[in-house]
N, C-alpha and C. Protein backbone atom coordinates (compact mmCIF):
# COMPACT_ATOMS: atom_id res chain seq x y z
N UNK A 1 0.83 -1.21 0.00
CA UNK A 1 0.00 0.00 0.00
C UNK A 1 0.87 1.26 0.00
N UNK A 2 1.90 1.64 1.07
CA UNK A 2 2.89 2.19 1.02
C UNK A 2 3.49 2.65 -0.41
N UNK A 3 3.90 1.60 -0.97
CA UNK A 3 4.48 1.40 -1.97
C UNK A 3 3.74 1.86 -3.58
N UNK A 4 2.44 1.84 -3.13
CA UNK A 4 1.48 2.31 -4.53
C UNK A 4 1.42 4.20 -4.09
N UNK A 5 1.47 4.40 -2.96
CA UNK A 5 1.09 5.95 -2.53
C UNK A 5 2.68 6.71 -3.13
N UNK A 6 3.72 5.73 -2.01
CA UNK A 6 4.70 6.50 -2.96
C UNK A 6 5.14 6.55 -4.62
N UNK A 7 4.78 5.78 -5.30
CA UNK A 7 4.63 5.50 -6.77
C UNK A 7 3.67 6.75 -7.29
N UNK A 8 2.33 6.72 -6.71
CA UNK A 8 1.30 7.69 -7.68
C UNK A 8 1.83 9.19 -6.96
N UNK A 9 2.70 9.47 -5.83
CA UNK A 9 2.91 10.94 -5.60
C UNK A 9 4.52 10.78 -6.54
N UNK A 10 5.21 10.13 -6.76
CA UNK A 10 6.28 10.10 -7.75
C UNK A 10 6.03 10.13 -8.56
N UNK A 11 5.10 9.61 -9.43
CA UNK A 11 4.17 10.16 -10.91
C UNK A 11 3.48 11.21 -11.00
N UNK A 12 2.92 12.12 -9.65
CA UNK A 12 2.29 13.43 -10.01
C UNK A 12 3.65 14.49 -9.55
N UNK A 13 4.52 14.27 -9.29
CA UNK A 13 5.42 15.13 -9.08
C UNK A 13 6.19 15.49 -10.20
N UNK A 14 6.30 13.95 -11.21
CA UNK A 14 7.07 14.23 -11.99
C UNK A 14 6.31 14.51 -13.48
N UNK A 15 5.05 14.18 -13.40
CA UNK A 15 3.91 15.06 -14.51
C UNK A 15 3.78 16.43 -14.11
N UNK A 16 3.93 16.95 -12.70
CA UNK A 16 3.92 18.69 -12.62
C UNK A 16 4.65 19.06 -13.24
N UNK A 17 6.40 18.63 -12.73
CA UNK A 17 7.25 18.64 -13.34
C UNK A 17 7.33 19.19 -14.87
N UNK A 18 7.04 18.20 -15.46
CA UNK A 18 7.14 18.06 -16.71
C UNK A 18 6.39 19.20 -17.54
N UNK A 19 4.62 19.17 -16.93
CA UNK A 19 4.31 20.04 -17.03
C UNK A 19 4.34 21.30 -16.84
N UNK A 20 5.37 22.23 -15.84
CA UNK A 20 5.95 23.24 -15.50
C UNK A 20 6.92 23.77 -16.61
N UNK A 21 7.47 22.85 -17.25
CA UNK A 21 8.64 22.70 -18.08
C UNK A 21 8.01 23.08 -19.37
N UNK A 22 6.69 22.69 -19.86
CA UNK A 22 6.18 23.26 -20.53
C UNK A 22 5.58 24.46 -20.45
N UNK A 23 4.66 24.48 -19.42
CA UNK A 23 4.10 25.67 -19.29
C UNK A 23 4.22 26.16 -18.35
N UNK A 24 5.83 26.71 -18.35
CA UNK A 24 5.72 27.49 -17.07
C UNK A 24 5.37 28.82 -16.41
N UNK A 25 4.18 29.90 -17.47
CA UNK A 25 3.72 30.93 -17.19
C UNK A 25 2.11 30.61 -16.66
N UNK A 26 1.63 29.45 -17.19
CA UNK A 26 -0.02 29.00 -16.56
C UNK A 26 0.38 28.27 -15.12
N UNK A 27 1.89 27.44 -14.85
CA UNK A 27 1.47 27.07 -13.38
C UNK A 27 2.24 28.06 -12.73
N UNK A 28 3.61 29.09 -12.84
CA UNK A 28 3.64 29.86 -12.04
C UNK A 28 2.22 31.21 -11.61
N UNK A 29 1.70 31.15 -12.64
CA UNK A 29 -0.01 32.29 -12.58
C UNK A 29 -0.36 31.74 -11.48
N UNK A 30 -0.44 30.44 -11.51
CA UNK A 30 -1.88 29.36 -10.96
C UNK A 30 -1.28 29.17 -9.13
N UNK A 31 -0.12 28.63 -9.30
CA UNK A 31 0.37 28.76 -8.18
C UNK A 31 0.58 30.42 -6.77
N UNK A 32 1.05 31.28 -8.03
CA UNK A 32 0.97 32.46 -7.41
C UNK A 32 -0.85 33.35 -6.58
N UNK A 33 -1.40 32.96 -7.74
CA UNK A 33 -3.22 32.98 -7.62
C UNK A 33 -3.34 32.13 -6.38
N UNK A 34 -3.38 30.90 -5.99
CA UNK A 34 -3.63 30.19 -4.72
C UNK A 34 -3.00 30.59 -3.40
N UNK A 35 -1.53 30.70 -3.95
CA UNK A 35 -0.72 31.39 -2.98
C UNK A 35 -0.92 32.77 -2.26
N UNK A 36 -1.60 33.73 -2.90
CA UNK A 36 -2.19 35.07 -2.69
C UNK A 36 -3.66 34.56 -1.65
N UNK A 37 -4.79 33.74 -2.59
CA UNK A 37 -5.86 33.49 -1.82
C UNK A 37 -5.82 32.97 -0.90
N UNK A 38 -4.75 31.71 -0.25
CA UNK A 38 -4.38 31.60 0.95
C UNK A 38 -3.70 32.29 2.16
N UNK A 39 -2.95 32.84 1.29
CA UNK A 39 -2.16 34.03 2.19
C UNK A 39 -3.33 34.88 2.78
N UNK A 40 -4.55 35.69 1.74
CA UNK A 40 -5.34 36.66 1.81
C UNK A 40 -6.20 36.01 3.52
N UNK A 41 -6.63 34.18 2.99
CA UNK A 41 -7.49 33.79 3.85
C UNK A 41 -6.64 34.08 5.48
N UNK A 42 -5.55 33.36 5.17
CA UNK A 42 -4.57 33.27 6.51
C UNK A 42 -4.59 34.63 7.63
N UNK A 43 -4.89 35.58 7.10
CA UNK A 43 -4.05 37.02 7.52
C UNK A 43 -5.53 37.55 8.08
N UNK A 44 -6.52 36.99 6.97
CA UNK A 44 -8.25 37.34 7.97
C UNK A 44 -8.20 36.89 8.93
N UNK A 45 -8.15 35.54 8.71
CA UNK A 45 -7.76 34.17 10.47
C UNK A 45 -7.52 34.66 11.12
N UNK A 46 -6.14 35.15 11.28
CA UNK A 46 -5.09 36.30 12.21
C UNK A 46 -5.40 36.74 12.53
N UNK A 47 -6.09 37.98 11.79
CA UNK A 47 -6.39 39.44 12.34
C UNK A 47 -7.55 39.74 12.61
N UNK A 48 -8.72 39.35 11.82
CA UNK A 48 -9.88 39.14 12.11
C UNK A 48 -10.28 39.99 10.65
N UNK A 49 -12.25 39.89 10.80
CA UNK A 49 -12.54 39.86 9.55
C UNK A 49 -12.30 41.47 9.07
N UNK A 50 -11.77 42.25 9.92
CA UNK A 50 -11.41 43.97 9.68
C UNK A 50 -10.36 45.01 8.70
N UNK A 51 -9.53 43.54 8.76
CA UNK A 51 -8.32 43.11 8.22
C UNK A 51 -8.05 43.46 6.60
């Protein structure tokens, strides 16, 4: 079981990968976009909804 989890996260790491390599202006966007909306959510958490 172990052994199938680490296999399918070694196959999506290395299809991001790959895919980054191609397109690396749609997943740095995509990544930066999530990274902002989490950050945005995080800092409400924090501070409250005034924020």
């Amino acid at each position: 079981m172990a052994w199938g989890v680490a296999l399918t996260l070694a196959l999506l790491a290395g299809l991001g990968w790959g895919l980054g390599r191609l397109y690396p202006h749609v997943f740095l966007t995509e990544w930066a976009y999530w990274g902002g909306v989490k950050g945005i959510e995080a800092a409400r958490w924090l501070f409250g909804p005034g924020s």
